[in-house]
Protein backbone atom coordinates (compact mmCIF):
# COMPACT_ATOMS: atom_id res chain seq x y z
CA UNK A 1 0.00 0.00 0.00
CA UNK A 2 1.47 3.43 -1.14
CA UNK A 3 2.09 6.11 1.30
CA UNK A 4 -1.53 8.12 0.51
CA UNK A 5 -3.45 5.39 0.84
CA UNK A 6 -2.08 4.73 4.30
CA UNK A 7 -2.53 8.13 5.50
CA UNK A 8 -6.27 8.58 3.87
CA UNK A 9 -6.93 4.95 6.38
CA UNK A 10 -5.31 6.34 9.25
CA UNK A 11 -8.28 9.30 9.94
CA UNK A 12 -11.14 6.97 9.72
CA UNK A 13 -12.56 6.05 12.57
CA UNK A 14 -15.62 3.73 11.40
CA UNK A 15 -18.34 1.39 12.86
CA UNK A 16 -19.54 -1.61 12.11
CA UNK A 17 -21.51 -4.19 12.24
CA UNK A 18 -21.35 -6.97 14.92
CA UNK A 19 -20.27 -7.96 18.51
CA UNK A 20 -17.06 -9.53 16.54
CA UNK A 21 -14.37 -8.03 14.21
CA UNK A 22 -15.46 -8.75 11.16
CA UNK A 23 -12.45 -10.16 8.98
CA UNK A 24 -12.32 -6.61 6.58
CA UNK A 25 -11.99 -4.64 9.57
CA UNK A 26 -8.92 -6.49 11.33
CA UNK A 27 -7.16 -6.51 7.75
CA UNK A 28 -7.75 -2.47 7.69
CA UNK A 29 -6.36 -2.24 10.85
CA UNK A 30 -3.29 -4.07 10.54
CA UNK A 31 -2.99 -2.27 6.61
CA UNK A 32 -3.03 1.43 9.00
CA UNK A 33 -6.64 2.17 9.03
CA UNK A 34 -6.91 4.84 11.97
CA UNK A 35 -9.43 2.98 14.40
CA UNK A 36 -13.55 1.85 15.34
CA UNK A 37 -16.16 3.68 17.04
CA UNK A 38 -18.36 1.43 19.15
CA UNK A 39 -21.88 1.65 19.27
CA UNK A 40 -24.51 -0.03 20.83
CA UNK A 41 -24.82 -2.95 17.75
CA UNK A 42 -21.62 -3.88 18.85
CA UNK A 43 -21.88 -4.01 22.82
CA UNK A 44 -23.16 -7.26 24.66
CA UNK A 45 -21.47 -6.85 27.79
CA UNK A 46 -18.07 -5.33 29.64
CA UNK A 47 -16.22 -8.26 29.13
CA UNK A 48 -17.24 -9.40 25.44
CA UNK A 49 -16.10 -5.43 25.03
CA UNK A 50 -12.38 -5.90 26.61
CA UNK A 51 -12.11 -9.45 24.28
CA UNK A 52 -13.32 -7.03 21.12
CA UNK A 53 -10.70 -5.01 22.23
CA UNK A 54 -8.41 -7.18 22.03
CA UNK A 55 -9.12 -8.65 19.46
CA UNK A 56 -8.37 -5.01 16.82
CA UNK A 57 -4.93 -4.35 19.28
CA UNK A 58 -3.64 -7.52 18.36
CA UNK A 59 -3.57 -6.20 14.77
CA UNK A 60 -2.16 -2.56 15.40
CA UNK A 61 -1.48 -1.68 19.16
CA UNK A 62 -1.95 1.92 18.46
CA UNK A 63 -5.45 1.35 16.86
CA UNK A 64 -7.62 4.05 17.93
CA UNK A 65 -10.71 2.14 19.61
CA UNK A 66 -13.63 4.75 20.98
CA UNK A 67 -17.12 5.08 22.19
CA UNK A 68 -19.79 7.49 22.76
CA UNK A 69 -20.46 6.72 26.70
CA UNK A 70 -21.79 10.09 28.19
CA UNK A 71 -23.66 8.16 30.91
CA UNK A 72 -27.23 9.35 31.66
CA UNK A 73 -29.23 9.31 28.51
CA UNK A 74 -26.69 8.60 26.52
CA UNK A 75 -25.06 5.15 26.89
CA UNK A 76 -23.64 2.78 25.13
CA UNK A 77 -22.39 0.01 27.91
CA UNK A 78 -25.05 0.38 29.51
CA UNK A 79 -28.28 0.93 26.76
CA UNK A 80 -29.69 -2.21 28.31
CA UNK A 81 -30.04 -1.38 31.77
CA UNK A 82 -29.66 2.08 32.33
CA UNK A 83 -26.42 3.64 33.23
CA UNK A 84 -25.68 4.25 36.69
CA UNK A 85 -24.23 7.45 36.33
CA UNK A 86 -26.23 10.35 35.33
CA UNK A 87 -24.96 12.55 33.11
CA UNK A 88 -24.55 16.31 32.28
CA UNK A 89 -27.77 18.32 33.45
CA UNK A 90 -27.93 16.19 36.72
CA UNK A 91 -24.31 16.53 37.73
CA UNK A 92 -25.07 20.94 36.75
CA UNK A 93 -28.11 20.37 39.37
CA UNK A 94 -26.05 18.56 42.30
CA UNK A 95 -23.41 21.31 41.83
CA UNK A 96 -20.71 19.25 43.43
CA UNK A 97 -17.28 19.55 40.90
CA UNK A 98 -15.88 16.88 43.35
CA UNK A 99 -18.67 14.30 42.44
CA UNK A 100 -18.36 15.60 38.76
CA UNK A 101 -14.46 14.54 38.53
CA UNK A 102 -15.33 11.75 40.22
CA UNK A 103 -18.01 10.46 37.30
CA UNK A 104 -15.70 11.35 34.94
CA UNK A 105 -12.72 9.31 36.23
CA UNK A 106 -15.25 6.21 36.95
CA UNK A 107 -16.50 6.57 33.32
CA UNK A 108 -12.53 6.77 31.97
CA UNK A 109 -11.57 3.78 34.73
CA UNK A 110 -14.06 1.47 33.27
CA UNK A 111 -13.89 2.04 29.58
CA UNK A 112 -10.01 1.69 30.13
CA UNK A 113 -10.76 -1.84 31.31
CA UNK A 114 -12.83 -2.60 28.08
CA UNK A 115 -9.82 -1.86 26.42
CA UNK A 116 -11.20 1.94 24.90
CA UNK A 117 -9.12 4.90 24.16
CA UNK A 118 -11.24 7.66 23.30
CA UNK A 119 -14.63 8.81 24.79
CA UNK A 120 -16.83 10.89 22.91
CA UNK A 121 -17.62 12.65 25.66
CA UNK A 122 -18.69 15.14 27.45
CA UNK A 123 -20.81 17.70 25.75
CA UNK A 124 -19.81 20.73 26.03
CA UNK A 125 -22.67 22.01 24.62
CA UNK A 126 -25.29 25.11 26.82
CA UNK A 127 -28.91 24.40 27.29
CA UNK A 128 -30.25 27.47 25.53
CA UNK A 129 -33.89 27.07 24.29
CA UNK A 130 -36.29 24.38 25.15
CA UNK A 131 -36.90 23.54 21.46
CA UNK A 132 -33.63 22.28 21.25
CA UNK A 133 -34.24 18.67 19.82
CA UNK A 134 -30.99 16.90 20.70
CA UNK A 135 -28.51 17.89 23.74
CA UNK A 136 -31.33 18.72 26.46
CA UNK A 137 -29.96 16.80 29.77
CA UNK A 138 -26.61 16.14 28.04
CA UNK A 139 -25.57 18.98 28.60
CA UNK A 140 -24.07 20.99 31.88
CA UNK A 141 -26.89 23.54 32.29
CA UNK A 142 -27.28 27.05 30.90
CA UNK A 143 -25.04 28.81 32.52
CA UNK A 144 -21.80 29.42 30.68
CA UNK A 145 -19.14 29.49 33.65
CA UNK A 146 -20.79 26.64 35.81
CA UNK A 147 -21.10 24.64 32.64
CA UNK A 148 -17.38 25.45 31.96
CA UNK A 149 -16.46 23.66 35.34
CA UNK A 150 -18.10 20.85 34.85
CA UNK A 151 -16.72 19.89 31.51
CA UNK A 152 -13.21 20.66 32.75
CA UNK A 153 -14.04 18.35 35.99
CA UNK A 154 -15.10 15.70 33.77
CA UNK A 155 -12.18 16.13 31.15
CA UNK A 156 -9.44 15.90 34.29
CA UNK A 157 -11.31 13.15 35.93
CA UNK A 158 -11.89 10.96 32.50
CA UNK A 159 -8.46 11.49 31.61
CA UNK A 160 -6.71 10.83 34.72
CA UNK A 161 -7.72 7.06 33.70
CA UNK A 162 -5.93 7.38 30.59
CA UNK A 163 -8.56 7.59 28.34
CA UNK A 164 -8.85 10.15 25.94
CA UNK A 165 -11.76 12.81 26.42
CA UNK A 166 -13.56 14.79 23.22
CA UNK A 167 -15.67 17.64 24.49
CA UNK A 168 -18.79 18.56 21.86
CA UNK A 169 -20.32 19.68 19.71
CA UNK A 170 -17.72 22.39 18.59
CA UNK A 171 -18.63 25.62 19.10
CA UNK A 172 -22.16 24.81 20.58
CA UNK A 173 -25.17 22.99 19.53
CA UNK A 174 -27.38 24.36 22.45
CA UNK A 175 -29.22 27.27 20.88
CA UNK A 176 -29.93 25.10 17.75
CA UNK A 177 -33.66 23.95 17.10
CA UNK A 178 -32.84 21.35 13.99
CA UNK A 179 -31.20 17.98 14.55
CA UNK A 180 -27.86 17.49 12.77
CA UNK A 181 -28.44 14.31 12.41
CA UNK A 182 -30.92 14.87 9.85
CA UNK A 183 -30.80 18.60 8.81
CA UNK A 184 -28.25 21.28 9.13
CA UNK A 185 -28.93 23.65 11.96
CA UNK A 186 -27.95 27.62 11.42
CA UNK A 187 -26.99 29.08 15.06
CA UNK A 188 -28.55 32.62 15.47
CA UNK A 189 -25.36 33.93 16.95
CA UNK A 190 -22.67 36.28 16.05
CA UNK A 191 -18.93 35.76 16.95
CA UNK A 192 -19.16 37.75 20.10
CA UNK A 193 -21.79 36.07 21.49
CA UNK A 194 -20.40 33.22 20.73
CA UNK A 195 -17.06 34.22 22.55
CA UNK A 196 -18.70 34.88 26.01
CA UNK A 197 -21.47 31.96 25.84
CA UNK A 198 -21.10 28.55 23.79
CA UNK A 199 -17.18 29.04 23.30
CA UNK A 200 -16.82 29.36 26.90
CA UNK A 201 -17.12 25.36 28.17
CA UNK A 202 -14.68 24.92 25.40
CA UNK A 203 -12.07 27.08 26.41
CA UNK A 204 -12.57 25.70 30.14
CA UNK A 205 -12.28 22.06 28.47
CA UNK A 206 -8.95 22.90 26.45
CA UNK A 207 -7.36 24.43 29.70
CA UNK A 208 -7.92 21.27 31.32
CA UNK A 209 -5.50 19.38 28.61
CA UNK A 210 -8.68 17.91 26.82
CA UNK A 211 -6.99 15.75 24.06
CA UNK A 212 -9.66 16.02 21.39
CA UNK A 213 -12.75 18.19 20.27
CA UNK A 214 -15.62 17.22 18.20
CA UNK A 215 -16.45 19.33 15.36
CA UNK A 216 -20.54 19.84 15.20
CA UNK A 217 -22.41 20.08 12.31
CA UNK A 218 -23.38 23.78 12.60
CA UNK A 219 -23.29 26.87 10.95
CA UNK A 220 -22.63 30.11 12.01
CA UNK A 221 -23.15 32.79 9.30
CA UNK A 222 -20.48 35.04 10.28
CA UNK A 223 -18.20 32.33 9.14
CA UNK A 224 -19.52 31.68 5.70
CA UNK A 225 -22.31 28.82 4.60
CA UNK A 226 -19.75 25.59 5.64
CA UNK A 227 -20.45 24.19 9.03
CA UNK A 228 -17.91 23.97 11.23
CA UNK A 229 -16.90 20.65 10.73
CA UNK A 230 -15.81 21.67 7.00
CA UNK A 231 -15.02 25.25 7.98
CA UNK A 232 -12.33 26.92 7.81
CA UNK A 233 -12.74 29.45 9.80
CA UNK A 234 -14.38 27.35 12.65
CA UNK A 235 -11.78 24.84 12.78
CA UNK A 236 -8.60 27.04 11.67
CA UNK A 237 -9.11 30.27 12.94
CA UNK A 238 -11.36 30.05 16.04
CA UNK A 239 -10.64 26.89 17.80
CA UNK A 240 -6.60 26.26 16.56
CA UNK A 241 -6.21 30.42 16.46
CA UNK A 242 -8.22 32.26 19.22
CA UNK A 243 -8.47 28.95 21.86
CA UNK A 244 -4.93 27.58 20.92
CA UNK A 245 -6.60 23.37 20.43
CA UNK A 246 -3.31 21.72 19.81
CA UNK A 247 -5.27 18.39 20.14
CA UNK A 248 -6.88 16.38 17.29
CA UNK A 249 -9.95 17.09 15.96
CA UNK A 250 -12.60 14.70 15.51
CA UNK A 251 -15.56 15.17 13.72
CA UNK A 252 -19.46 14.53 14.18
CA UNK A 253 -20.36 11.75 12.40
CA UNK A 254 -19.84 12.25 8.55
CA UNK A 255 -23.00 10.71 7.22
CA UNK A 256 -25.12 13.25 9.12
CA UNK A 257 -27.98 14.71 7.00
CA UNK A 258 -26.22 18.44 7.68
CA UNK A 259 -23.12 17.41 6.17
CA UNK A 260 -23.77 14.26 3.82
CA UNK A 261 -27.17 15.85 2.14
CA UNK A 262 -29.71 12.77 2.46
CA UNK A 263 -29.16 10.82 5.03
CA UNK A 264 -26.69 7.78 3.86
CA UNK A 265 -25.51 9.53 0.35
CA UNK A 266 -22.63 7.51 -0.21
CA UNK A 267 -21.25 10.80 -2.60
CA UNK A 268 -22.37 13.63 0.12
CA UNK A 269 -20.55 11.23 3.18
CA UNK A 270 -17.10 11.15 0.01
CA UNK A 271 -17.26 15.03 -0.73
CA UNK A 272 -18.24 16.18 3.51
CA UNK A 273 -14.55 13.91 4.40
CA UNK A 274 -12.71 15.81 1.33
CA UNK A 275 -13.86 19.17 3.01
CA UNK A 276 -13.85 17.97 6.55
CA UNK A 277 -10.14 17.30 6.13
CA UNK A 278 -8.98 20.31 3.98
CA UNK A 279 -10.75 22.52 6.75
CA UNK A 280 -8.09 21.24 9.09
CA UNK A 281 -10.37 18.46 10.98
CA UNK A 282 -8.34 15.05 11.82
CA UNK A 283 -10.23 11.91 12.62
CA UNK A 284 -13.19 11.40 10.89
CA UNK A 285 -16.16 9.47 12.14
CA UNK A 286 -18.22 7.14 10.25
CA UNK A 287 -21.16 6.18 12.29
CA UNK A 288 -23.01 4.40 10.25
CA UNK A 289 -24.36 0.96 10.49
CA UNK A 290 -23.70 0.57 6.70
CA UNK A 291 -19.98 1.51 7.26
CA UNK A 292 -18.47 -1.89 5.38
CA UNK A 293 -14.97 -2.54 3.59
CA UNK A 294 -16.36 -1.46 0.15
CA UNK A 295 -17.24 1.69 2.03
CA UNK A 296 -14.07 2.40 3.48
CA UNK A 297 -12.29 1.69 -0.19
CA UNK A 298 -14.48 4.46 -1.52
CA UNK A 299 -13.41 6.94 1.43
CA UNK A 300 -9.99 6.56 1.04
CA UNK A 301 -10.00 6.62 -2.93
CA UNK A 302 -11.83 9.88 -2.70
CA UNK A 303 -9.21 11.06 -0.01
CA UNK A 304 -6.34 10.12 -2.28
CA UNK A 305 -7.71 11.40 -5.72
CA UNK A 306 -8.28 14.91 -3.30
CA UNK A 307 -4.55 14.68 -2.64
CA UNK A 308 -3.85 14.58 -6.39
CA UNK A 309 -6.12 16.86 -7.60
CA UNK A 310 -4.40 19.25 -5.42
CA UNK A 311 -7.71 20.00 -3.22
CA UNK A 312 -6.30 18.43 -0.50
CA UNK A 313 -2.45 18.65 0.59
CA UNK A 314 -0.55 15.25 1.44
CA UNK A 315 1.12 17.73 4.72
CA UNK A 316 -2.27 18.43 5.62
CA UNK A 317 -3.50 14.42 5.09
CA UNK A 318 -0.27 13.85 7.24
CA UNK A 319 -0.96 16.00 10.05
CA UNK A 320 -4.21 14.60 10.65
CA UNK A 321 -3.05 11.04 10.56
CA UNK A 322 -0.62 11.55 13.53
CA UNK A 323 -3.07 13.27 15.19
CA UNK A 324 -5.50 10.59 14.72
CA UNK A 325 -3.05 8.20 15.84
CA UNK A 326 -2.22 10.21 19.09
CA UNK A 327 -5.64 8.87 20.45
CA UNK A 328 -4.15 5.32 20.08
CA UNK A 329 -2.26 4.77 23.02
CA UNK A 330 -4.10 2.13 25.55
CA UNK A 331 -4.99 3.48 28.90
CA UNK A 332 -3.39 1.45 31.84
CA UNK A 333 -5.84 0.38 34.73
CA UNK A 334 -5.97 2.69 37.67
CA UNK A 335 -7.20 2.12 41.13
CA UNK A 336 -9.23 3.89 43.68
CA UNK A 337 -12.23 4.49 41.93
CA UNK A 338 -15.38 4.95 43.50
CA UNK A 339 -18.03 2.35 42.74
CA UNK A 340 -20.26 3.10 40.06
CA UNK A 341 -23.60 2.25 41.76
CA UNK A 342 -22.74 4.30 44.70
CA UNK A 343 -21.25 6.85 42.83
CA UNK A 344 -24.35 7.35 40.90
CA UNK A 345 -26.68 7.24 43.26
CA UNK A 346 -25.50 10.06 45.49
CA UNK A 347 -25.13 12.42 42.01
CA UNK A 348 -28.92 11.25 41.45
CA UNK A 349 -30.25 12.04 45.23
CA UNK A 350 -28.62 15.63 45.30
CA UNK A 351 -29.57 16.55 41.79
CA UNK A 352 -33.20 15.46 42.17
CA UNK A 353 -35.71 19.04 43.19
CA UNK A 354 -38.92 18.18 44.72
CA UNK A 355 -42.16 19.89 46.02
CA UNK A 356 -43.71 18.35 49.51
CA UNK A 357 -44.83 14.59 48.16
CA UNK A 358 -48.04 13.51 49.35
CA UNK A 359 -49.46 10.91 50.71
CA UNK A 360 -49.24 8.16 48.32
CA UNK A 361 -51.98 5.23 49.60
CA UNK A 362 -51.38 1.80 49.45
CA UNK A 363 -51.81 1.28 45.67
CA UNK A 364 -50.99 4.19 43.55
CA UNK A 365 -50.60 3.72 39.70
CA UNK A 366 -47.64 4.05 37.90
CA UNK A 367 -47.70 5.61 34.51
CA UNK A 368 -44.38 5.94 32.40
CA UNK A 369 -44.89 7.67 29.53
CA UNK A 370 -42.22 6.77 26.90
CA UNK A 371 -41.61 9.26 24.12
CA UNK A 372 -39.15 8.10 20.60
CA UNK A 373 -35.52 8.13 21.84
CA UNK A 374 -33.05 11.40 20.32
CA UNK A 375 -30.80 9.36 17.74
CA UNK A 376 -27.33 10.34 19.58
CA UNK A 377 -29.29 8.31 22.74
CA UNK A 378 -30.93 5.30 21.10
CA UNK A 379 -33.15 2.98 23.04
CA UNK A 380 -32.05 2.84 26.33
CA UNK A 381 -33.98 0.88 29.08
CA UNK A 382 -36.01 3.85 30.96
CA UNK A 383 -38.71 4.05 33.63
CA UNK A 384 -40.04 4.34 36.89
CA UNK A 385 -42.37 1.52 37.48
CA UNK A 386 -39.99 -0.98 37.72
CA UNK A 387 -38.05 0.73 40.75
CA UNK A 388 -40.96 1.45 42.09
CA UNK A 389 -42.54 -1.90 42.23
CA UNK A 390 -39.36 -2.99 44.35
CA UNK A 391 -39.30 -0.30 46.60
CA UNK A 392 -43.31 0.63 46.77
CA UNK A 393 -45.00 -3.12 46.63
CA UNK A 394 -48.53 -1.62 46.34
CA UNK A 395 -47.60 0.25 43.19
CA UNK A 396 -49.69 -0.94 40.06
CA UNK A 397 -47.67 -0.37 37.28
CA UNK A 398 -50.32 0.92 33.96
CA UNK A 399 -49.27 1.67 30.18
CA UNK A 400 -50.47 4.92 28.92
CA UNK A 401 -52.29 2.55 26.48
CA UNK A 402 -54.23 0.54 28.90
CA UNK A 403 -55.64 3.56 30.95
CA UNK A 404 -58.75 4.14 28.72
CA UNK A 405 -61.29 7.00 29.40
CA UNK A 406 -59.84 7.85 32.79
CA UNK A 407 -63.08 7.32 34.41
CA UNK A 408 -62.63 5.05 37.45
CA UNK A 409 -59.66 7.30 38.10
CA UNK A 410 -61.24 9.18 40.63
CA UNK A 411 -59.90 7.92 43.46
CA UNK A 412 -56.48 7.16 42.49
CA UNK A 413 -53.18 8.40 43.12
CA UNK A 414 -51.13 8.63 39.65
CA UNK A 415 -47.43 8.98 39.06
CA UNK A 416 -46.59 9.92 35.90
CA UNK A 417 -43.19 10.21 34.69
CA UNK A 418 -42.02 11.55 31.64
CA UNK A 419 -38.92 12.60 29.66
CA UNK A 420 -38.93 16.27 27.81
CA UNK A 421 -43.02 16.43 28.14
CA UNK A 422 -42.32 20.30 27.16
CA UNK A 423 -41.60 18.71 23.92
CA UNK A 424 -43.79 15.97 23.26
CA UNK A 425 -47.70 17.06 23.02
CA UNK A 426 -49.17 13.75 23.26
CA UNK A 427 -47.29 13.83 26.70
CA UNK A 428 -48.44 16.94 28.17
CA UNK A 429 -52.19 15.97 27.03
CA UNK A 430 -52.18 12.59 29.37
CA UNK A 431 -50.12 14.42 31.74
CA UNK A 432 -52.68 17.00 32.01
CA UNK A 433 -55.62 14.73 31.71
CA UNK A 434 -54.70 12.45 34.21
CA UNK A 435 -54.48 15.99 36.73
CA UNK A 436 -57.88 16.13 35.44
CA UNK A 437 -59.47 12.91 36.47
CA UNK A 438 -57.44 11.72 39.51
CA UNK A 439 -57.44 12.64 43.12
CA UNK A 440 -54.20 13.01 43.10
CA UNK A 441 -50.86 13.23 40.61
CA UNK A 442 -47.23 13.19 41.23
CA UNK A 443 -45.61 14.25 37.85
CA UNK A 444 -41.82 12.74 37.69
CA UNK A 445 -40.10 14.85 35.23
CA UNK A 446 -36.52 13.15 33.90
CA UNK A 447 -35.40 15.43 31.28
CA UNK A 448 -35.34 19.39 30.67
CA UNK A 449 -37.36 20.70 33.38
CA UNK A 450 -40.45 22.33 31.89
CA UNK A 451 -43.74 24.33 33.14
CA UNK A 452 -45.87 22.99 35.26
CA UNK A 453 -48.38 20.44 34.13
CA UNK A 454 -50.99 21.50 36.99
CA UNK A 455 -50.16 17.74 39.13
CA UNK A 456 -50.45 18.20 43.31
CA UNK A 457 -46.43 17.63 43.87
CA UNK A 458 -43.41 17.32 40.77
CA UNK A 459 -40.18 15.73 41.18
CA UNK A 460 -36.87 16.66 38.63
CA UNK A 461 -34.49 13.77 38.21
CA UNK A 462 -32.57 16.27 34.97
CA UNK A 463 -31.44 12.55 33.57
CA UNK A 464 -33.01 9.25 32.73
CA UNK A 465 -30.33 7.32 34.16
CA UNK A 466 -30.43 4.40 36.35
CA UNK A 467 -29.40 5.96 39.45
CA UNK A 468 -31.65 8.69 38.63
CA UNK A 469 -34.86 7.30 38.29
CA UNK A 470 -33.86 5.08 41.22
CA UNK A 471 -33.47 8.22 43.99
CA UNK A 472 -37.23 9.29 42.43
CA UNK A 473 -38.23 5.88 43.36
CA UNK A 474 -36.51 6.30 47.02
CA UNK A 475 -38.35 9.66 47.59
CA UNK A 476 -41.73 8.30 46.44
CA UNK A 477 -41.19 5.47 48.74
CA UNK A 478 -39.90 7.15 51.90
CA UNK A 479 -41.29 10.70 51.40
CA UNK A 480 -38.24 11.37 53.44
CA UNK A 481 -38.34 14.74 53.27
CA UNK A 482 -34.42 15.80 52.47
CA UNK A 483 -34.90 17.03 48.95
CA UNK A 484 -35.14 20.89 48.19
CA UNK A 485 -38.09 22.46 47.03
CA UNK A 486 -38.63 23.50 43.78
CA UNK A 487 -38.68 27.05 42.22
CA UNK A 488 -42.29 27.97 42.41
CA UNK A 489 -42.04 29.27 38.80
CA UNK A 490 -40.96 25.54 38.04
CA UNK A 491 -44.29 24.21 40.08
């Protein structure tokens, strides 16, 4: 293999298909190619993980192997169960930076063991409208400077294990109100704003030594039509010029609808790496369940023919494979890490906010009302009856489905819980119709806190997590009384 084709392997970062290596990839691997992003197609368990490892280092030992584990919502270890550590918006509302280092040095410790060196994580993305579609609890809160703490707690935690951390979505999907995944989202913001808001967790996350940054799929129109990920100006300029990033840059998934057109263009995903890379990003991700050997073969042609058509420069092509390659090195264990479970679960307790809980009865009903997953989250295992019904014996857990007309409801106490109801109508209706017909209703809220639904009492978890959902459970069960009050604007 000449010495282009090598380089145009070594900044892919693909997925695949499987719980095994399929034979293509290991022979990419050993041939240079840069390294695999895991998803949840490919995860069964911890230790099938560490053997899948394994299995790609024993081809290259500097392949590049990450992972998108945020905890909370967004899991990938963990999509069965529930992680046990929330994530961004619940470790903003315990407001502990210890406990937030702490997460992120568990998270690092225990990807580490599955043999991972780079975590697409955290976001360092604001929460700056409600009709954002896609960060919501991933991210550290609103507030620029306590978000900026966070993400450089969790960068100097994650890393202390070894692993490499990527903070997101560069420079700030938070004020967007389109999905990148599918569309390409224009950010109404000019470059100061941007300086003293959205730029600010990334500045915080790059004077923590954060080894990589995610490019996001977003435009800002001071910076021409290109979103940052094939921007100039975005990736040159602003992030390598004004923040000094001497790390690698990796970029949002390259299929995305905002960068690859339609969703899955084979041409859009060739032309978006071409422009990615000549914009001065490194490693680029290929998310895509289709990702395949024939797939790969295209990318790198395309990448080589760039070279020789003089759009791209082989220097440039270079510099982004060493980069890429930087994220290579395995992690070594560590010990002294605080267990996961327990970990979790006193993030969850002081991040939930509560109004007085009332009394409950001996039966109450238990209404989760799940909405479609976000595509960065995926289905995850979420809900409250299940806690509940170990915790509360007498609760009866009921599916939205099965509660008909509401008209024997009279009587009953009803917790509903819900994720984002602000943005899912068909939520707020039962929400609100169940307030209606029952004596009484406890409204669990476990993602963006919203207004209030009109229920007697209201519990925020800000994640879906394990741990999170568990501590609502605890309250409901104990009505212990330790939990702050909510803002009454929140009630």
């Amino acid at each position: 293999m000449d010495t282009l084709h090598q380089l145009a392997h070594a900044v892919l970062l693909p997925g695949f298909a499987g719980t095994t290596a399929p034979d293509w990839l290991r022979g990419r691997i050993a041939e240079g190619l840069g390294g695999v992003v895991f998803f949840g197609r490919n995860i069964v368990d911890d230790e099938q993980v560490g053997a899948l490892s394994a299995a790609l280092r024993a081809e290259r030992d500097d392949v590049v192997i990450g992972i998108d584990e945020e905890g909370g919502d967004v899991t990938r270890l963990d999509a069965a169960v529930g992680s046990r550590l929330p994530g961004g918006l619940a470790l903003a509302a315990a407001g502990d930076l210890t406990l937030t280092a702490e997460v992120g040095l568990a998270l690092g410790a225990r990807l580490a063991r599955c043999g991972v060196t780079l975590n697409l994580a955290p976001c360092a993305d604001l929460s700056l409208t409600q009709d954002d579609p896609i960060i919501g609890v991933r991210a550290f809160g609103s507030d620029p400077s306590a978000a900026a703490a966070h993400v450089a707690a969790t960068v100097r935690g994650m890393q202390r294990s070894g692993v490499a951390a990527c903070a997101k979505h560069f420079p700030g999907h938070g004020a967007a109100t389109a999905d990148s995944h599918l569309t390409l989202p224009v950010l109404p913001r000019t470059p100061e704003e941007l300086a003293c808001t959205e730029l600010v967790p990334f500045r915080a996350a790059i004077d923590a030594g954060v080894r990589a940054i995610m490019s996001g799929h977003l435009v800002v129109p001071a910076w021409g039509p290109e979103p940052a990920t094939t921007n100039e100006i975005a990736i040159g300029k602003v992030l390598r010029g004004d923040l000094g990033f001497t790390g690698t840059v990796v970029t949002d998934a390259i299929e995305m609808g905002a960068v690859a057109g339609t969703l899955g263009d084979a041409a859009g995903l060739r032309e978006a790496a071409v422009r990615a890379l000549a914009a001065g990003a490194d490693a680029l991700c290929v998310g895509g369940d289709t990702a395949d050997a024939e797939a790969v073969t295209a990318l790198v042609e395309r990448i080589v023919q760039a070279v020789r058509d003089g759009v791209l420069t082989e220097e440039r092509l270079a510099e982004a494979a060493a980069r890429t390659r930087a994220l290579g090195a395995p992690a070594s264990a560590i010990t002294g890490v605080r267990d996961e479970l327990d970990l979790g679960l006193a993030v969850a307790r002081k991040a939930l906010r509560a109004t007085e809980i009332p009394a409950l009865g001996s039966a109450p009903l238990v209404v989760d009302v799940e909405v479609a997953p976000t595509i960065a989250a995926g289905p995850v295992a979420w809900g409250l009856a299940p806690h509940l019904a170990e915790l509360l014996p007498g609760a009866v857990p009921v599916a939205p489905a099965e509660l008909g007309d509401l008209v024997d409801l009279a009587s009953k106490v009803v917790i509903v819980t819900t994720r984002d109801a602000h943005r899912h109508p068909v939520a707020r209706e039962l929400v609100r119709r169940l307030v209606e017909a029952s004596a009484i209703v406890v409204h669990v809220e476990t993602g963006v806190p919203g207004p209030g639904l009109g229920a007697a009492a209201r519990i925020d978890t800000h994640s879906g997590s394990w741990s999170s959902l568990r501590a609502a459970a605890e309250l409901l069960a104990f009505r212990d009384g330790r939990l702050r009050p909510l803002a009454a604007a929140s009630r």
